[in-house]
Every structure is written in C-alpha cells, then in structure tokens.
PDB file of N, CA and C in Angstrom:
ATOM      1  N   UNK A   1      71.700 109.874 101.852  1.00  0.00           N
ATOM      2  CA  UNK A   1      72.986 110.521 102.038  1.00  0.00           C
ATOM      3  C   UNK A   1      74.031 109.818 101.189  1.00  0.00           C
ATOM      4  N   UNK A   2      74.977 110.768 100.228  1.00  0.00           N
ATOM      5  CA  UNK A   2      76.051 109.682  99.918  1.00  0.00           C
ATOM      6  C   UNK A   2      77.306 109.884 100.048  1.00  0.00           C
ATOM      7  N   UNK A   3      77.658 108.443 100.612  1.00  0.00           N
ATOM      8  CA  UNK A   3      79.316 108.937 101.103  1.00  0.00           C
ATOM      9  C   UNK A   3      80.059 108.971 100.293  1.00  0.00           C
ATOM     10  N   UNK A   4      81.542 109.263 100.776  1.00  0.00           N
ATOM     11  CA  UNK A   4      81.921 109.173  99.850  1.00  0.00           C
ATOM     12  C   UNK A   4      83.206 107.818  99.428  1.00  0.00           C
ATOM     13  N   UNK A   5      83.468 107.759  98.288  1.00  0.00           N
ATOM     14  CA  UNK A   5      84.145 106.343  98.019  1.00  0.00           C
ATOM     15  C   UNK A   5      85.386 106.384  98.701  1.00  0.00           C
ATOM     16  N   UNK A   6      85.562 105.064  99.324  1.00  0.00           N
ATOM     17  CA  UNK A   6      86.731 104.823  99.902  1.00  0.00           C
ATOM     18  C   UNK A   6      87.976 104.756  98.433  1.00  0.00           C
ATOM     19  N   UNK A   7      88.669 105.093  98.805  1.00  0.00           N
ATOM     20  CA  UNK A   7      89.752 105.088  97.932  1.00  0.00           C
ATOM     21  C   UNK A   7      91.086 103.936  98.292  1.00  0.00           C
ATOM     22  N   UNK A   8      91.596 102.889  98.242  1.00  0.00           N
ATOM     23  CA  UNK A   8      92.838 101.809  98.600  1.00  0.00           C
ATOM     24  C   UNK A   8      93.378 102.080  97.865  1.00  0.00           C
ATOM     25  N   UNK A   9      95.270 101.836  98.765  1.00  0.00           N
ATOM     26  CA  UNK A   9      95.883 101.685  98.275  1.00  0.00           C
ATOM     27  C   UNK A   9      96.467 100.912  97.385  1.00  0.00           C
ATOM     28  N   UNK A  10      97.365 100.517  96.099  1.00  0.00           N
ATOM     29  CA  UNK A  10      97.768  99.423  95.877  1.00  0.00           C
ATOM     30  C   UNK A  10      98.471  98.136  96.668  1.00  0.00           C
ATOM     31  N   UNK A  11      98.524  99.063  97.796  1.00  0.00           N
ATOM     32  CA  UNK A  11      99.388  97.950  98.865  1.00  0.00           C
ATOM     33  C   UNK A  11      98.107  96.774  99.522  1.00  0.00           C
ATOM     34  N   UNK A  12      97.107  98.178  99.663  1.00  0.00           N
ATOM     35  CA  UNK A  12      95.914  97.444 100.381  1.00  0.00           C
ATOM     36  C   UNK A  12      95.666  96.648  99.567  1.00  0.00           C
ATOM     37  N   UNK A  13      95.282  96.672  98.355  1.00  0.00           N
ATOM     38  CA  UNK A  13      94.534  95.762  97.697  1.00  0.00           C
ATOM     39  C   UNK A  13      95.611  94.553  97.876  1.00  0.00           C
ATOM     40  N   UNK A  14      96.570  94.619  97.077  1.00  0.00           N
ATOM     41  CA  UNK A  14      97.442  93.579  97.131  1.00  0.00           C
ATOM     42  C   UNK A  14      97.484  92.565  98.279  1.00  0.00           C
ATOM     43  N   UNK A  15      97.307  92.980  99.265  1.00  0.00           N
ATOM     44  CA  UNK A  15      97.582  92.942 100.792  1.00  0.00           C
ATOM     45  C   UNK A  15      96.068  91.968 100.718  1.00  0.00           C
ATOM     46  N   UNK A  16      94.891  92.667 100.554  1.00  0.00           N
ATOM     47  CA  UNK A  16      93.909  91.905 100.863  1.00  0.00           C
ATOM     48  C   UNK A  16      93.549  90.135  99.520  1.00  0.00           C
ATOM     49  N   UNK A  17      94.252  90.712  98.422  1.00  0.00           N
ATOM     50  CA  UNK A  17      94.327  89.300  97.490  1.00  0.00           C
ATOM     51  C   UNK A  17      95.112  88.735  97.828  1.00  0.00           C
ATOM     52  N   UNK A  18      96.265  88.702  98.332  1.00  0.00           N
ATOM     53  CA  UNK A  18      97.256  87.633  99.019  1.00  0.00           C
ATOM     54  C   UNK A  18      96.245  87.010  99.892  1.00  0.00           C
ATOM     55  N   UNK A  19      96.008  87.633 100.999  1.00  0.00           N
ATOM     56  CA  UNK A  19      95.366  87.066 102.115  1.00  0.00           C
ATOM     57  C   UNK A  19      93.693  85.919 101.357  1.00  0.00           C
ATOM     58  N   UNK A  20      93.629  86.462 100.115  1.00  0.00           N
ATOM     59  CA  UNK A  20      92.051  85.958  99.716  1.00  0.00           C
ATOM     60  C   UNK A  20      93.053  84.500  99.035  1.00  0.00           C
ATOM     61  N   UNK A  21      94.239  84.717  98.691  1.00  0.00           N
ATOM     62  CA  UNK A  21      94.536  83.798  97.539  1.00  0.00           C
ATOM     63  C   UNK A  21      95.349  82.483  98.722  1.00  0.00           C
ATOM     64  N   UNK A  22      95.413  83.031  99.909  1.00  0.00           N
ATOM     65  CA  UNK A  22      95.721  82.123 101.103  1.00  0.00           C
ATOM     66  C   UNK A  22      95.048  81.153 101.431  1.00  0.00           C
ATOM     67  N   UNK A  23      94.212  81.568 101.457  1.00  0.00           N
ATOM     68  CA  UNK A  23      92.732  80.754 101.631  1.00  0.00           C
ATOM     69  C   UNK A  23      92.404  80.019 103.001  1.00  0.00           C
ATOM     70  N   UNK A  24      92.893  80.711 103.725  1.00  0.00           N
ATOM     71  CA  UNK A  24      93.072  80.161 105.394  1.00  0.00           C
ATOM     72  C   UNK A  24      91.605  80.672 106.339  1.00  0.00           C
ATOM     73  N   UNK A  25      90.642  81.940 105.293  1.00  0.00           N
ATOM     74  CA  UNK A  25      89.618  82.455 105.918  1.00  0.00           C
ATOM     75  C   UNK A  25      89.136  82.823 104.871  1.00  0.00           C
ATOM     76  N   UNK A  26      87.944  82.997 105.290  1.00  0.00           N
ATOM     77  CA  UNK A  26      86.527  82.698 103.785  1.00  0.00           C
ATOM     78  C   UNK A  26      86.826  84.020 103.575  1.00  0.00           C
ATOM     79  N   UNK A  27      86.170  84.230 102.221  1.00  0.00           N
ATOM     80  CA  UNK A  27      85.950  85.801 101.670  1.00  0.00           C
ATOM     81  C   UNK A  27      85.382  86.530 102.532  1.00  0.00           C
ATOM     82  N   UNK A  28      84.185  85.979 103.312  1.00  0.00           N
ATOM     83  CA  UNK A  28      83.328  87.178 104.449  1.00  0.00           C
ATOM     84  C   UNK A  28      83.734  87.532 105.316  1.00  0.00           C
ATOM     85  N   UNK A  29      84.822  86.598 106.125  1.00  0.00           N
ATOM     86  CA  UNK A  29      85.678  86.596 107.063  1.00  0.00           C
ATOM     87  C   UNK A  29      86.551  88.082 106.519  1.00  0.00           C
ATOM     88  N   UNK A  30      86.720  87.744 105.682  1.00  0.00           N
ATOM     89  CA  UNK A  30      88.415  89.264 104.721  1.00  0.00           C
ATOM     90  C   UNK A  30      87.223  90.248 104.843  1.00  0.00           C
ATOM     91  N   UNK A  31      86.289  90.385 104.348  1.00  0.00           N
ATOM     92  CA  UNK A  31      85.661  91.346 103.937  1.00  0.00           C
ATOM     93  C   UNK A  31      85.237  92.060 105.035  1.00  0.00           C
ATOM     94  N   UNK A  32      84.626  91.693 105.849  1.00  0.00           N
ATOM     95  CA  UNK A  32      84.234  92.051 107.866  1.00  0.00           C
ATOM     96  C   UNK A  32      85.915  92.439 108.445  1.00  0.00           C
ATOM     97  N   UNK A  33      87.331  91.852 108.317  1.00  0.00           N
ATOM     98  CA  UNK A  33      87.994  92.430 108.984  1.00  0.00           C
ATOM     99  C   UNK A  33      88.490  93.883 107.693  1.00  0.00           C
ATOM    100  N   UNK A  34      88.437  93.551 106.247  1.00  0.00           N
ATOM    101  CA  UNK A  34      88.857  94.627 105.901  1.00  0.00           C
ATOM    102  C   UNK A  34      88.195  95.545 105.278  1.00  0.00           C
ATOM    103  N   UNK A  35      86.751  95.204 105.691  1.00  0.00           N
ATOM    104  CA  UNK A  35      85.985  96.468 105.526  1.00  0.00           C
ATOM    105  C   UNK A  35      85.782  96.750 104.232  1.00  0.00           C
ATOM    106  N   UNK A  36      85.617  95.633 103.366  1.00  0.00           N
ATOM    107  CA  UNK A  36      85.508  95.963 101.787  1.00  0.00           C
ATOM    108  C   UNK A  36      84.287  94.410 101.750  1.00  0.00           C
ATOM    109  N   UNK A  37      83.859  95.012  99.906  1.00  0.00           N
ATOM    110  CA  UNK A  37      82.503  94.108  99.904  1.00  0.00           C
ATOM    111  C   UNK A  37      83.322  92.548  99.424  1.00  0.00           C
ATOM    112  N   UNK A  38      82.614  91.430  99.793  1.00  0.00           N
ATOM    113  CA  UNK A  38      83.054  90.596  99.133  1.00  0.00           C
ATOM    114  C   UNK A  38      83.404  90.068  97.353  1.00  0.00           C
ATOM    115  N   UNK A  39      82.615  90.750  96.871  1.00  0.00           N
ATOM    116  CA  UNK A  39      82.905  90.708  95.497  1.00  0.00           C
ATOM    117  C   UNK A  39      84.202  91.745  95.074  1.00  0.00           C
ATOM    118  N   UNK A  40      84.607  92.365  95.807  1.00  0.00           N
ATOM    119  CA  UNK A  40      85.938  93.361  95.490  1.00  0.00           C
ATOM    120  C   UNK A  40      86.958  92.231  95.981  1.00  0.00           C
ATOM    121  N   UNK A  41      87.086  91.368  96.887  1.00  0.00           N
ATOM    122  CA  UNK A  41      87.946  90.459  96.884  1.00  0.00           C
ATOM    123  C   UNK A  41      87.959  89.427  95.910  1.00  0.00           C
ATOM    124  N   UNK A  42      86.857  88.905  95.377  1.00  0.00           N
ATOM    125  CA  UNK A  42      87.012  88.133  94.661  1.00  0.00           C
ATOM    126  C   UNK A  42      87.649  88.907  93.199  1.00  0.00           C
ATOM    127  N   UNK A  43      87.583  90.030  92.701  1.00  0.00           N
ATOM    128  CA  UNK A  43      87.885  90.478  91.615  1.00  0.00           C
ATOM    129  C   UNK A  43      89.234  90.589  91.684  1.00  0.00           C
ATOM    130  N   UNK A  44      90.187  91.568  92.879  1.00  0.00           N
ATOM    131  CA  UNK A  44      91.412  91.366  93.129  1.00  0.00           C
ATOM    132  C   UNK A  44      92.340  89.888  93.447  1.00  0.00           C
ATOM    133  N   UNK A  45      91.858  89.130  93.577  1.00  0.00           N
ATOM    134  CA  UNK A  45      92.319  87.740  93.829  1.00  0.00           C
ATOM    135  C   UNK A  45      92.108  87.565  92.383  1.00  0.00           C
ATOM    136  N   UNK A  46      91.124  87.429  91.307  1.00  0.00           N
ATOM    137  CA  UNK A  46      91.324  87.295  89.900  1.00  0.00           C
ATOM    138  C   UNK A  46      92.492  87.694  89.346  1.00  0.00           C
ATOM    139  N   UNK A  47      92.253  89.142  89.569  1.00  0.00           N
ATOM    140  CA  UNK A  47      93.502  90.244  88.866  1.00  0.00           C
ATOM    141  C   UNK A  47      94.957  89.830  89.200  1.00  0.00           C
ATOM    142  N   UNK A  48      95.285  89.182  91.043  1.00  0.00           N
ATOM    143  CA  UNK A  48      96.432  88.881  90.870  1.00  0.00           C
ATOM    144  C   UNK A  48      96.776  87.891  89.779  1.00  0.00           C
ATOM    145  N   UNK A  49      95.802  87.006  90.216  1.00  0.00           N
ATOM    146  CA  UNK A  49      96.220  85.760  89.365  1.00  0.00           C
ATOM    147  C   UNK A  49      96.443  85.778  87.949  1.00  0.00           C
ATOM    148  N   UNK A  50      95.914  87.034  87.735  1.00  0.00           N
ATOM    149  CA  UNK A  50      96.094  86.703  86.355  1.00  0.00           C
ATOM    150  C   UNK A  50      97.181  87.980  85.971  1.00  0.00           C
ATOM    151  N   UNK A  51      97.395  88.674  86.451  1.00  0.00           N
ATOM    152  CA  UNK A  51      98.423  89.467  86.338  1.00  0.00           C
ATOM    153  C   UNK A  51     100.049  88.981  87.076  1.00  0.00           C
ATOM    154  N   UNK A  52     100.073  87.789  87.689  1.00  0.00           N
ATOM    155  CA  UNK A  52     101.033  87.513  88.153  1.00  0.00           C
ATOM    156  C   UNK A  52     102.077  86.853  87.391  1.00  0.00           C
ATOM    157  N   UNK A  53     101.533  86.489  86.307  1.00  0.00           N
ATOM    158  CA  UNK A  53     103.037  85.991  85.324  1.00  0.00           C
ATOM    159  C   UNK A  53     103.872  87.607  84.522  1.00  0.00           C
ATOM    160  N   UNK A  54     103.065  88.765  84.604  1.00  0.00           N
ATOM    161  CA  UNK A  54     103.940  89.564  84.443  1.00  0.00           C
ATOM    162  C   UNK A  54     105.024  90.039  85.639  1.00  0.00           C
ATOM    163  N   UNK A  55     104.942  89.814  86.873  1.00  0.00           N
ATOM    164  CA  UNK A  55     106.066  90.023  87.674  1.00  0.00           C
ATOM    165  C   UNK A  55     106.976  88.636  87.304  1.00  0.00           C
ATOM    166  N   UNK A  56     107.075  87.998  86.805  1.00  0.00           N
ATOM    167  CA  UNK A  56     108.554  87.147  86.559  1.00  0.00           C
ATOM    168  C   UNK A  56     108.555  87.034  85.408  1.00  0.00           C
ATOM    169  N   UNK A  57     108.092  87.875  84.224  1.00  0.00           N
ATOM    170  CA  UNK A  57     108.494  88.037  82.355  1.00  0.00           C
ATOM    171  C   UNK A  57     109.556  88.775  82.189  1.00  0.00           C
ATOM    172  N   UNK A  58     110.556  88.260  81.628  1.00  0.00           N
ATOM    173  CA  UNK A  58     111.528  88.660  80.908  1.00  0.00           C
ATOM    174  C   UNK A  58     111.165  90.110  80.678  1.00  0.00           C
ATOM    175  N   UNK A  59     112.037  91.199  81.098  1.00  0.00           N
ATOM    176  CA  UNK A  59     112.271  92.376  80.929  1.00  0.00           C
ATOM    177  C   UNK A  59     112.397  92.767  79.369  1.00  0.00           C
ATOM    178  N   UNK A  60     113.452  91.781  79.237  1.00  0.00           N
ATOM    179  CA  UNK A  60     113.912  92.308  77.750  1.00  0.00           C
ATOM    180  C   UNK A  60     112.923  92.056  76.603  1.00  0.00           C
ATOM    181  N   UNK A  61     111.969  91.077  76.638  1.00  0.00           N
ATOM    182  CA  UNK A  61     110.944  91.531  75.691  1.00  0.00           C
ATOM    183  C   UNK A  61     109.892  93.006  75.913  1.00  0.00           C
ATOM    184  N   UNK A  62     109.658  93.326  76.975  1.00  0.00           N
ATOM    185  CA  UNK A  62     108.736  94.455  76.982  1.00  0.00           C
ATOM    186  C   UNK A  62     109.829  95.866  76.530  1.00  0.00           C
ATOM    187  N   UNK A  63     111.152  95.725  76.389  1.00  0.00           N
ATOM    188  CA  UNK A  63     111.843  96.557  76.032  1.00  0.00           C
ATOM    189  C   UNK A  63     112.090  96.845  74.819  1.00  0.00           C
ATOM    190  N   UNK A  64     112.043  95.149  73.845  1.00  0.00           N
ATOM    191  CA  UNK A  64     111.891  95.209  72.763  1.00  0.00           C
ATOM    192  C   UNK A  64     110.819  95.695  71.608  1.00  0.00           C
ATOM    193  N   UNK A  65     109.686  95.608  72.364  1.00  0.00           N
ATOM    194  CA  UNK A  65     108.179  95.799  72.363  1.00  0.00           C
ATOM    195  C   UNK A  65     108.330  97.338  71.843  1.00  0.00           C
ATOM    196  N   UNK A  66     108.756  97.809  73.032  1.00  0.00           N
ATOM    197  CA  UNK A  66     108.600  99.295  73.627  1.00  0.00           C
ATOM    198  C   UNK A  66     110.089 100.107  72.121  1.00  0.00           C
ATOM    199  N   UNK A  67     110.612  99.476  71.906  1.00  0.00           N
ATOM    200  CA  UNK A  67     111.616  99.877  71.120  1.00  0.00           C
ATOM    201  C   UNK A  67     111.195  99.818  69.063  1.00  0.00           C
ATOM    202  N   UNK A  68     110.407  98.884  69.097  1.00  0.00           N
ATOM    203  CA  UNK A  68     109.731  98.461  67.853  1.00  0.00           C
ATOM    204  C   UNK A  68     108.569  99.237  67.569  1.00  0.00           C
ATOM    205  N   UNK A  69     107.794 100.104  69.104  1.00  0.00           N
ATOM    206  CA  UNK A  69     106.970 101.089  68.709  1.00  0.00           C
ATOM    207  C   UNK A  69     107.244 102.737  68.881  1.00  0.00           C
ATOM    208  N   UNK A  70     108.512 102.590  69.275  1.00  0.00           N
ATOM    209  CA  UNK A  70     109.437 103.924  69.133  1.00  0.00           C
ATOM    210  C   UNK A  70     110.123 104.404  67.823  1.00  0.00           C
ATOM    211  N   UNK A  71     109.940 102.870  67.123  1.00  0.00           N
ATOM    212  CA  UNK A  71     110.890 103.648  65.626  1.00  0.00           C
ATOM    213  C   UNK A  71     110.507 104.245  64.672  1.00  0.00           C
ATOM    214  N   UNK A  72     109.279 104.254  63.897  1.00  0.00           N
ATOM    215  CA  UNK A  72     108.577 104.796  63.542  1.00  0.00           C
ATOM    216  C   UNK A  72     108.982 106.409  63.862  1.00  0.00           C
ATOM    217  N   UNK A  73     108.467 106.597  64.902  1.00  0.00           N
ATOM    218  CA  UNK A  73     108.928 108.272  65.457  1.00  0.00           C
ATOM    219  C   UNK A  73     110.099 108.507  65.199  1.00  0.00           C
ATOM    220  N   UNK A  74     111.151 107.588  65.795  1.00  0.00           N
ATOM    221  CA  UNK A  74     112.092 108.022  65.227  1.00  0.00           C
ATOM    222  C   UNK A  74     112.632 108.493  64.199  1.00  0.00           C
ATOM    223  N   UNK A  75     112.417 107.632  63.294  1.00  0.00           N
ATOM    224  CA  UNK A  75     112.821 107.633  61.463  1.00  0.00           C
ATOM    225  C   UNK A  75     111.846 108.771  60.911  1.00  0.00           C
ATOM    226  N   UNK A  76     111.106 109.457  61.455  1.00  0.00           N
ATOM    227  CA  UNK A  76     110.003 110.535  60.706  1.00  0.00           C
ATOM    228  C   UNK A  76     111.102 111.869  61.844  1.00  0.00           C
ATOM    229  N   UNK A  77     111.569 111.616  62.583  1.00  0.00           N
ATOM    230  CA  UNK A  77     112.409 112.674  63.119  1.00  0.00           C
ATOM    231  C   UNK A  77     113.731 112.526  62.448  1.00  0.00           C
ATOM    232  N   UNK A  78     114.166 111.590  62.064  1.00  0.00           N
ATOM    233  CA  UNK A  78     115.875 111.894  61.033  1.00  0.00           C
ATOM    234  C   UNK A  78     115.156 112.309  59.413  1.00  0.00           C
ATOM    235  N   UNK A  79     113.747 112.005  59.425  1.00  0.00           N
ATOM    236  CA  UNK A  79     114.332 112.309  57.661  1.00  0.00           C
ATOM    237  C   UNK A  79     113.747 114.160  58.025  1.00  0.00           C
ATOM    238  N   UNK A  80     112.888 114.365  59.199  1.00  0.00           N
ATOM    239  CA  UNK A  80     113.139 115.757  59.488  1.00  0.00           C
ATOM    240  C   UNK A  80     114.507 117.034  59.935  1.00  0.00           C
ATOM    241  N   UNK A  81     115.065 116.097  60.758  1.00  0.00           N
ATOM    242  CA  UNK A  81     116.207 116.851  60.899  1.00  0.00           C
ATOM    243  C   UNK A  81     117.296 116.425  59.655  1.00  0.00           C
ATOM    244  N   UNK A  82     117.008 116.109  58.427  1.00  0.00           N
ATOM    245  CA  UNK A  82     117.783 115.576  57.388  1.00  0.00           C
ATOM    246  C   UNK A  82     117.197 116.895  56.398  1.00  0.00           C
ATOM    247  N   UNK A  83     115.753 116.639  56.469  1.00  0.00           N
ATOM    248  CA  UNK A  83     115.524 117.786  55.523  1.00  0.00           C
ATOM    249  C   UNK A  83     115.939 119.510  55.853  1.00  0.00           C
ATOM    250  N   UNK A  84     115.742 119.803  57.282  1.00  0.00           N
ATOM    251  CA  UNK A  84     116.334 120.714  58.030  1.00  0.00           C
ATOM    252  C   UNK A  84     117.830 121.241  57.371  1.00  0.00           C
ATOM    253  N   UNK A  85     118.689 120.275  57.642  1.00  0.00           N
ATOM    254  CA  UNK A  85     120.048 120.188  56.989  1.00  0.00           C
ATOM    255  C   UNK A  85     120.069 120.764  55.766  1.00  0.00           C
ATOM    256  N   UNK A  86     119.447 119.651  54.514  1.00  0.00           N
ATOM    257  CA  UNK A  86     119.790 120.136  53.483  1.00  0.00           C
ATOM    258  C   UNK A  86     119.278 121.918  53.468  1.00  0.00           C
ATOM    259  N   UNK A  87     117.878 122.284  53.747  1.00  0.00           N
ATOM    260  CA  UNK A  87     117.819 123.952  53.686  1.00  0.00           C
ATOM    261  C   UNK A  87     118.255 124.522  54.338  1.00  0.00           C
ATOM    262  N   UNK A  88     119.416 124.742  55.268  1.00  0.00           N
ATOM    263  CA  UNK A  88     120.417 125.404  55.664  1.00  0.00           C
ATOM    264  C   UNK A  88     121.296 125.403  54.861  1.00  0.00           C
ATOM    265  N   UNK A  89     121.838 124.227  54.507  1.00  0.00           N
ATOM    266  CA  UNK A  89     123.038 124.191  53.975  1.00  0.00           C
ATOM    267  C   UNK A  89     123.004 124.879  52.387  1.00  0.00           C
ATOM    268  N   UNK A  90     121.328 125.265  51.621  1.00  0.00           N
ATOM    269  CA  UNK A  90     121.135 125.538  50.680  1.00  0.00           C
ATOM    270  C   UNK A  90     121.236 127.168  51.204  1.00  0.00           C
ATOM    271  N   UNK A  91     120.029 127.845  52.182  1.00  0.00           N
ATOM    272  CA  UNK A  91     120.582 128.867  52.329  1.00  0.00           C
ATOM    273  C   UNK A  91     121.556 129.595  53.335  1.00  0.00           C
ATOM    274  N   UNK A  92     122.288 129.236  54.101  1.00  0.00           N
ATOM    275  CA  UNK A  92     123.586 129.778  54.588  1.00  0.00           C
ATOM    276  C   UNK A  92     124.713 129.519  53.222  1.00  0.00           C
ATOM    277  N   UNK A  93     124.916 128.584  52.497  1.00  0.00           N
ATOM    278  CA  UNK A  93     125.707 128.458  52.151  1.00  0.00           C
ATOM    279  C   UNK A  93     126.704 128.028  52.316  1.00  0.00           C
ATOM    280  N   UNK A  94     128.305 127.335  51.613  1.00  0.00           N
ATOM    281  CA  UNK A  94     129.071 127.146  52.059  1.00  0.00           C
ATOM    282  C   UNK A  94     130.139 127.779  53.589  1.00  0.00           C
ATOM    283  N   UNK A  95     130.306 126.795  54.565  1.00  0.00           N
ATOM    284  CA  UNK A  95     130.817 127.877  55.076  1.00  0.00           C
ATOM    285  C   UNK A  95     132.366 127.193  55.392  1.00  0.00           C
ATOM    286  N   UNK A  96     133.219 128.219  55.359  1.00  0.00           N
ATOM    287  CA  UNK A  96     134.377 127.989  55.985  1.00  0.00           C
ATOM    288  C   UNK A  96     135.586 127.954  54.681  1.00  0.00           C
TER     289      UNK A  96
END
C-alpha cells in the first residue's frame, strides 16, 4: 500500500531544527515525538546552520546583487524604447 507523503510546514520544520539544534533530547527522542525519520532532522538542523548567517546579512548587498542583474534588461529596454522614438518621430513627423 502507499501512503501518501506527509507534507510540513516551514514552521514545522524550523520548529523541529531548533529543538534538534537544542540538544536537550537525542534525535530519536524528536523523531518519536514528531513523527518524522531521524535523518530528516539531522538534514534540517544542517540546513539551519548553514543557512543561518543569511537571516542577519546585510540587506543592502542582496539588493545590490539583485540591481546589477536587472541592468542589462534594462539598457536593452531604453535603446528599445529609443529606437521606437526615433520611427515615430520619422513617420508622424514634426508635430506642433
């Protein structure tokens, strides 16, 4: 028979790597009250750890990041709406 996959929340998980990264009760102990295998705790207790220096990184570099791979697009959209311009202005003509 196969069941089907439990699905967690991000809260859960989070919730259960805090508690793994506590270390006040063994992995089998977490795993028997939260009903998940022990090797899924050990992977989320990795992941915090190693994902936890992005919750206190400087904002303003991932903005800068994010801004340095936006320009490109940009600058291929002004020399489009540039070329736009000039063939209007060739056929409408002067106006006014």
């Amino acid at each position: 028979m196969a069941g089907t996959r439990k699905r967690h929340t991000a809260a859960f998980k989070a919730r259960v790597a805090l508690a793994a990264l506590k270390g006040d009760r063994t992995v089998n102990e977490l795993a028997g009250q939260h009903g998940v295998h022990p090797t899924l705790i050990h992977a989320r207790k990795k992941q915090l750890l190693q994902g936890a220096e992005g919750v206190f990184a400087d904002g303003s570099k991932a903005a800068a990041v994010d801004a340095e791979a936006a320009q490109p697009e940009l600058l291929e959209q002004i020399g489009r709406l540039k070329m736009e311009l000039e063939w209007l202005k060739k056929t409408v003509g002067p106006v006014g």
